[in-house]
Protein backbone atom coordinates (compact mmCIF):
# COMPACT_ATOMS: atom_id res chain seq x y z
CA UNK A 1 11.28 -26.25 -20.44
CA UNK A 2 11.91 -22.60 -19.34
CA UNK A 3 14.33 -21.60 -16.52
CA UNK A 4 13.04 -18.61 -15.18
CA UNK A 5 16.50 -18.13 -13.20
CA UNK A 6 18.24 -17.90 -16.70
CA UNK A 7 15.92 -15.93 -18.19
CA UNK A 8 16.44 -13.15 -15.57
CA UNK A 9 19.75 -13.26 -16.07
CA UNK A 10 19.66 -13.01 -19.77
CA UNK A 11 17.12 -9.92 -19.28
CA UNK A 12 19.82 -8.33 -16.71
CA UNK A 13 22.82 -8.86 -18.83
CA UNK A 14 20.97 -7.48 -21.75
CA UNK A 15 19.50 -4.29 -20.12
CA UNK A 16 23.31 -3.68 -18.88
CA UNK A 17 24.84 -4.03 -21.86
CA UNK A 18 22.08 -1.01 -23.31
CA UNK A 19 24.50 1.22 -21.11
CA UNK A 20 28.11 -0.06 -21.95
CA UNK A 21 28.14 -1.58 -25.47
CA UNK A 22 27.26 0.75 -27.96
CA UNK A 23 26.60 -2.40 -30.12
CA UNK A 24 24.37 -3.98 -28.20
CA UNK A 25 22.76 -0.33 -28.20
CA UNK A 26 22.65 -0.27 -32.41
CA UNK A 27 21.48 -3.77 -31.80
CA UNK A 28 18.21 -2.97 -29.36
CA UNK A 29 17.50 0.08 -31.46
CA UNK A 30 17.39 -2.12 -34.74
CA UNK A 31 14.86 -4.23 -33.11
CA UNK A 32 12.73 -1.21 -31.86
CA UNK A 33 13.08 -0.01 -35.05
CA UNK A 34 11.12 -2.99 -36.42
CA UNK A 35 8.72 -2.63 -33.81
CA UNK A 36 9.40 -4.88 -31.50
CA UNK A 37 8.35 -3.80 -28.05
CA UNK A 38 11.09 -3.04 -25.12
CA UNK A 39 11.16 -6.75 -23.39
CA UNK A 40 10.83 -9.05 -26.58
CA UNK A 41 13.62 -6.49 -27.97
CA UNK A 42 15.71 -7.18 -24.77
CA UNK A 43 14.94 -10.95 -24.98
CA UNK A 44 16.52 -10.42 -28.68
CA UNK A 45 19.69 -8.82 -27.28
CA UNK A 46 19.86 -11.81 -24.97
CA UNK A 47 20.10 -14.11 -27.56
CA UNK A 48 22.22 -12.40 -29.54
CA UNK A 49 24.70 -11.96 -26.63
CA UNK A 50 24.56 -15.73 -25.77
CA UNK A 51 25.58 -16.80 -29.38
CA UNK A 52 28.64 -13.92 -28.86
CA UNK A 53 29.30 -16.06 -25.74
CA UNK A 54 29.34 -19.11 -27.53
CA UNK A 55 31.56 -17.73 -30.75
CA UNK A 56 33.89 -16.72 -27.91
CA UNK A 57 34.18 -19.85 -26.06
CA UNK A 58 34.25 -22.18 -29.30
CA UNK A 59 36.90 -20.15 -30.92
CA UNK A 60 38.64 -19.59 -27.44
CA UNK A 61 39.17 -15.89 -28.00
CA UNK A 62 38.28 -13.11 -25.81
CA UNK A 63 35.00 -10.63 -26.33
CA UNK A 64 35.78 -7.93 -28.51
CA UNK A 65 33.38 -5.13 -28.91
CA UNK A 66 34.04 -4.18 -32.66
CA UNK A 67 34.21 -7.76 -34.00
CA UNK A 68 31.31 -9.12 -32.10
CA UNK A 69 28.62 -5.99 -33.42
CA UNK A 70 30.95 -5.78 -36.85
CA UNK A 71 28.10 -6.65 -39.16
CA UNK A 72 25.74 -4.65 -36.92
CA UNK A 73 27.72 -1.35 -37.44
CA UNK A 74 26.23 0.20 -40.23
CA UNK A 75 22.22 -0.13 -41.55
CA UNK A 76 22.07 -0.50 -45.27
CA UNK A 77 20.60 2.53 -46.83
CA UNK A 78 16.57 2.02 -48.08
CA UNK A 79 15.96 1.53 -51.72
């Protein structure tokens, strides 16, 4: 089942987040870099920023930016 109500907010949150969390910015960027196109890259922040939402409400702590993009922070050189 799909809520289309959800989903827009998903989309919204994620396309805010582009401007304000230079994580979820490294994070969107990865995905483009992989060539994903723009919305099924934003659908990707989405979900990553739900499961940030859900590591903050199981562990009862409150968002922070460097732990929740920490092993986002640096892309592992080619070989």
């Amino acid at each position: 089942m799909h809520n289309d109500r959800l989903a827009d907010a998903l989309q919204r949150q994620a396309f805010s987040a582009l401007n304000t969390s230079p994580g979820a910015r490294r994070y969107n960027d990865s995905q483009r870099a992989r060539n994903a196109d723009y919305n099924p890259a934003l659908r990707q922040l989405g979900n990553r920023l739900v499961g940030i939402l859900h590591g903050c409400l199981k562990t009862r702590t409150l968002y922070n930016e460097a732990t929740a993009w920490s092993h986002h922070a640096t892309i592992p050189a080619a070989t």
